[in-house]
PDB file of N, CA and C in Angstrom:
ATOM      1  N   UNK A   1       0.824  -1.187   0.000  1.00  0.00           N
ATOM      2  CA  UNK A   1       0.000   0.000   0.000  1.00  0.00           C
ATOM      3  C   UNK A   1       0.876   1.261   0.000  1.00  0.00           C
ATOM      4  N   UNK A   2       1.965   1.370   0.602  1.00  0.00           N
ATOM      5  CA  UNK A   2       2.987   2.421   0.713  1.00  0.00           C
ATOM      6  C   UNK A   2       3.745   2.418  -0.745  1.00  0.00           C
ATOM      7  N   UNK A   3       4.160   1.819  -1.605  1.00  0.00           N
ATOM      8  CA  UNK A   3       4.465   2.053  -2.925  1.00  0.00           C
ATOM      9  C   UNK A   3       3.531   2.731  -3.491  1.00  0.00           C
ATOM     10  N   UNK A   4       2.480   2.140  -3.187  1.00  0.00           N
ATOM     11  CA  UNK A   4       1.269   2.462  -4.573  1.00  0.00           C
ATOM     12  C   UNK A   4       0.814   4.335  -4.173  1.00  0.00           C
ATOM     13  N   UNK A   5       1.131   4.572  -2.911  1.00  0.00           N
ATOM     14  CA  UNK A   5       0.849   5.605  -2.627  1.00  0.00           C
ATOM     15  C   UNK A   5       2.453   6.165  -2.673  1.00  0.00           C
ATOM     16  N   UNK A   6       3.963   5.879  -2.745  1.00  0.00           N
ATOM     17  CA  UNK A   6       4.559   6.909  -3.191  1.00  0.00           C
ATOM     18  C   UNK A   6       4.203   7.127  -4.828  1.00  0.00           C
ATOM     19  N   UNK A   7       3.890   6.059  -5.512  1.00  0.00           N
ATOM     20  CA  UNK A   7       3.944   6.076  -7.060  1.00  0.00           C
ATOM     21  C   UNK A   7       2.684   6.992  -7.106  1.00  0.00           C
ATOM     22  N   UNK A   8       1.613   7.104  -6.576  1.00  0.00           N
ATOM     23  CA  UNK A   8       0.847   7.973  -6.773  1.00  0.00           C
ATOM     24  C   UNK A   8       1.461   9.386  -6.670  1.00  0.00           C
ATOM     25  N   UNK A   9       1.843   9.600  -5.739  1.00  0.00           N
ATOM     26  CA  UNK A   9       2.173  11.185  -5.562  1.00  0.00           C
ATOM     27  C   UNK A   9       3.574  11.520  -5.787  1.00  0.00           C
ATOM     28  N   UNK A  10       4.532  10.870  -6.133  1.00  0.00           N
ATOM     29  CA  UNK A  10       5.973  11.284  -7.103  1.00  0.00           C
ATOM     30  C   UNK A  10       5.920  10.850  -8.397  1.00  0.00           C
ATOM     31  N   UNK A  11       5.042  10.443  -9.150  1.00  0.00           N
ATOM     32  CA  UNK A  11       4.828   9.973 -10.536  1.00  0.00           C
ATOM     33  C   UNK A  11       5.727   9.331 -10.874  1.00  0.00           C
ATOM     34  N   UNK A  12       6.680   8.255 -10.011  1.00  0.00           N
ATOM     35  CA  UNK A  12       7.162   7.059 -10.432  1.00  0.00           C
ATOM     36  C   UNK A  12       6.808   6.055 -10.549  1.00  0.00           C
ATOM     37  N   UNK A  13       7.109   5.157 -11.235  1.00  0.00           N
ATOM     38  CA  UNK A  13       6.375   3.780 -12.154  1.00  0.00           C
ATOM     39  C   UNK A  13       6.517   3.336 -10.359  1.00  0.00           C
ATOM     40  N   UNK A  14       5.484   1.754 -10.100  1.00  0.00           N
ATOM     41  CA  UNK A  14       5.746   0.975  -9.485  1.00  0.00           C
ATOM     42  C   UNK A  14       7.316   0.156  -9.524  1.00  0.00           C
ATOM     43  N   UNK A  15       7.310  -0.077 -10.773  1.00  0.00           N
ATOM     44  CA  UNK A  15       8.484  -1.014 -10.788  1.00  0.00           C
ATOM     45  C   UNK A  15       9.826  -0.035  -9.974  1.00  0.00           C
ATOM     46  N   UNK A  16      10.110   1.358 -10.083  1.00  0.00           N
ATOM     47  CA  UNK A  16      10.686   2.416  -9.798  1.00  0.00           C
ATOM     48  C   UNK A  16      10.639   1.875  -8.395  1.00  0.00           C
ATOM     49  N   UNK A  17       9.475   2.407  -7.307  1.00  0.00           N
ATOM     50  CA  UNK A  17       8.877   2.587  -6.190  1.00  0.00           C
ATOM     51  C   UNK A  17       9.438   0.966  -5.772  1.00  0.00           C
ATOM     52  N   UNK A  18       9.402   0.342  -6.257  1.00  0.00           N
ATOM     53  CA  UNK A  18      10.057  -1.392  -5.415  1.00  0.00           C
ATOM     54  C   UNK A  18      11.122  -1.470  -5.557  1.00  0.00           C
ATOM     55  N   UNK A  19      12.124  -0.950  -6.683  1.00  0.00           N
ATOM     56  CA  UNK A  19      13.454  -0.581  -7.077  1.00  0.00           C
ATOM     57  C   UNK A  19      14.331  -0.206  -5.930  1.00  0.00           C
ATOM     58  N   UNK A  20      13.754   1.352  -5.591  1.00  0.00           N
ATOM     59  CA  UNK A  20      14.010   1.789  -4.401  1.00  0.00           C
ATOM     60  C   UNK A  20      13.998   1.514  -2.931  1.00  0.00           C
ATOM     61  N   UNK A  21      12.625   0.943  -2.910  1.00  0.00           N
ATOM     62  CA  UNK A  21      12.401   0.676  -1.667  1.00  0.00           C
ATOM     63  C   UNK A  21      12.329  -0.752  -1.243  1.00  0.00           C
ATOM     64  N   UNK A  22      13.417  -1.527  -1.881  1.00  0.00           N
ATOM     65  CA  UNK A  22      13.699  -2.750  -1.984  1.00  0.00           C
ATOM     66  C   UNK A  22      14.584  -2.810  -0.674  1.00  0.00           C
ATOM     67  N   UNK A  23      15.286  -1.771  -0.634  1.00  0.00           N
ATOM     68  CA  UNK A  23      16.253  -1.924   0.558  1.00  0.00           C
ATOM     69  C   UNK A  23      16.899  -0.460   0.977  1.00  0.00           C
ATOM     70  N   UNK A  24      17.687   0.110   2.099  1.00  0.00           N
ATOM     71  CA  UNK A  24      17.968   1.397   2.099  1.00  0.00           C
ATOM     72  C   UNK A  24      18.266   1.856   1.132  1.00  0.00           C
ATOM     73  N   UNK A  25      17.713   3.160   1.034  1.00  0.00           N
ATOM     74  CA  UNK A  25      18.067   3.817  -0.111  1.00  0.00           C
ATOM     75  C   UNK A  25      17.843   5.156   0.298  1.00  0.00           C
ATOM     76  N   UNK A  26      19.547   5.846   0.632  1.00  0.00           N
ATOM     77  CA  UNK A  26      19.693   7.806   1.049  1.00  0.00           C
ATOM     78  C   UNK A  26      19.967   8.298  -0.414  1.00  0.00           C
ATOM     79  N   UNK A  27      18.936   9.650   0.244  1.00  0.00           N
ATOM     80  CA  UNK A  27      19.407  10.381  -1.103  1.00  0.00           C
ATOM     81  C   UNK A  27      19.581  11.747  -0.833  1.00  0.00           C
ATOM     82  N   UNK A  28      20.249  12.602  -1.140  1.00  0.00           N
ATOM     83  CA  UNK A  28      20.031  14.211  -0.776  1.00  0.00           C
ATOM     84  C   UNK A  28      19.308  14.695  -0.628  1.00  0.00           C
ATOM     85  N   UNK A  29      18.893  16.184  -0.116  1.00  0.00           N
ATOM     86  CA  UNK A  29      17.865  16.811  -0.101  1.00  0.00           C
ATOM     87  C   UNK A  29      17.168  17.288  -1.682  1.00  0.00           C
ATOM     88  N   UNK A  30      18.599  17.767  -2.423  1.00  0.00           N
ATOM     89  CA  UNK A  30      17.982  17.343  -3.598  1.00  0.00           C
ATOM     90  C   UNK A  30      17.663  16.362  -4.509  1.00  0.00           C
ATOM     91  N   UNK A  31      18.032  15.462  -4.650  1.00  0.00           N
ATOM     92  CA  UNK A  31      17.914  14.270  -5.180  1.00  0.00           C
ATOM     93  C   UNK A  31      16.464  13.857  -4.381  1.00  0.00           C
ATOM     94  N   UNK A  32      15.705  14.263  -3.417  1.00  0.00           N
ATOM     95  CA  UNK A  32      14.487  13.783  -2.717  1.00  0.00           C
ATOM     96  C   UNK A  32      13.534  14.690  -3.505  1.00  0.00           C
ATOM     97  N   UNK A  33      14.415  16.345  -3.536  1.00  0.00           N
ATOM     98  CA  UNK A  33      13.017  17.157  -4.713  1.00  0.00           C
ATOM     99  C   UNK A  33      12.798  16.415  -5.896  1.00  0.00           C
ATOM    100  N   UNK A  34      14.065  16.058  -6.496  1.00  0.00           N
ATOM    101  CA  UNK A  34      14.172  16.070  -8.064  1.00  0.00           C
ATOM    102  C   UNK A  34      12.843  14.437  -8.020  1.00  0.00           C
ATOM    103  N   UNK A  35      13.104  13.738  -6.892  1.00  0.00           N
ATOM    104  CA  UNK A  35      12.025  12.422  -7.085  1.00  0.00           C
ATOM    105  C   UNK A  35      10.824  12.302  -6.819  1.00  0.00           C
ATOM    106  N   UNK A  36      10.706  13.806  -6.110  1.00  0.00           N
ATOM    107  CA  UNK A  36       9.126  14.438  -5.891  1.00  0.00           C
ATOM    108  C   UNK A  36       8.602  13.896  -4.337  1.00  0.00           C
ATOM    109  N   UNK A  37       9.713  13.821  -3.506  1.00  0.00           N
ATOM    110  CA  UNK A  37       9.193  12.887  -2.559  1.00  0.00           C
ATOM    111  C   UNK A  37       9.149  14.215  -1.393  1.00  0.00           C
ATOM    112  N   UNK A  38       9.806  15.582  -1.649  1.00  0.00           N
ATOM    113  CA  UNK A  38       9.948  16.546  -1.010  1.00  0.00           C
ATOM    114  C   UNK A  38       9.099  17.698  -1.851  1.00  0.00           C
ATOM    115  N   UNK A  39       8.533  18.979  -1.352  1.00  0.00           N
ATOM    116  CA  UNK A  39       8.464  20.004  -2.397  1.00  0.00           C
ATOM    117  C   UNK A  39       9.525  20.669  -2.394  1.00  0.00           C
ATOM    118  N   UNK A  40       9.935  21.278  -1.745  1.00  0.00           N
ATOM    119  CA  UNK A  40      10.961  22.425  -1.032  1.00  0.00           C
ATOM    120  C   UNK A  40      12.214  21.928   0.060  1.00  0.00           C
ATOM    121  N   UNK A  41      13.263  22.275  -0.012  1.00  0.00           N
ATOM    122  CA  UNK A  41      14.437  22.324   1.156  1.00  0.00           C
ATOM    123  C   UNK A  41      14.519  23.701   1.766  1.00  0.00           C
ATOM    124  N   UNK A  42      13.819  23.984   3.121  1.00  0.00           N
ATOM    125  CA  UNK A  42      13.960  25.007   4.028  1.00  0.00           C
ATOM    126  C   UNK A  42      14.711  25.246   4.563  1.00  0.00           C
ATOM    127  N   UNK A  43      15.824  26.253   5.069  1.00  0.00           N
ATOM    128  CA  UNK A  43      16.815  26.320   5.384  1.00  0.00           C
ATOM    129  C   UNK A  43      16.611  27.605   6.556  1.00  0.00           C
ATOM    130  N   UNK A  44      17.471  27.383   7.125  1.00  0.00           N
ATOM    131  CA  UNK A  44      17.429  28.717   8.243  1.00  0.00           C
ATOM    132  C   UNK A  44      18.477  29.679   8.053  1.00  0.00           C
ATOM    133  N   UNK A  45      18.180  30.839   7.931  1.00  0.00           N
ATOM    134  CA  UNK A  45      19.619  31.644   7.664  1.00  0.00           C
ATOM    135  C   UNK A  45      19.996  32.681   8.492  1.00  0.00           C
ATOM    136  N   UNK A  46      21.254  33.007   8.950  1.00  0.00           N
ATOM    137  CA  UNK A  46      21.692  33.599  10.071  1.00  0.00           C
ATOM    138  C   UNK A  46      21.575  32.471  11.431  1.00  0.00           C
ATOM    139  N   UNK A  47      20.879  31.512  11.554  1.00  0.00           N
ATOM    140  CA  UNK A  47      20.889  30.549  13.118  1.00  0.00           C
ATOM    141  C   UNK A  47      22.213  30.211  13.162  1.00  0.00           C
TER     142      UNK A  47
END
């Protein structure tokens, strides 16, 4: 149920979504936008 709902909302194939989440899998903050699994990286500036 958790594939079918990332493949829903990052528009990656299933086969993609089991690819990945076959086993750990880190990715950057960007590399998480570019897969749609993030919208935005917020950052704090001056803290």
């Amino acid at each position: 149920k958790l594939n079918r709902i990332l493949a829903e909302h990052t528009g990656q194939t299933m086969e993609q979504i089991e690819k990945h989440t076959d086993r750990d899998h880190f990715m950057s903050a960007q590399e998480a936008q570019e897969y749609r699994i993030i919208d935005r990286v917020v950052s704090r500036i001056g803290a």
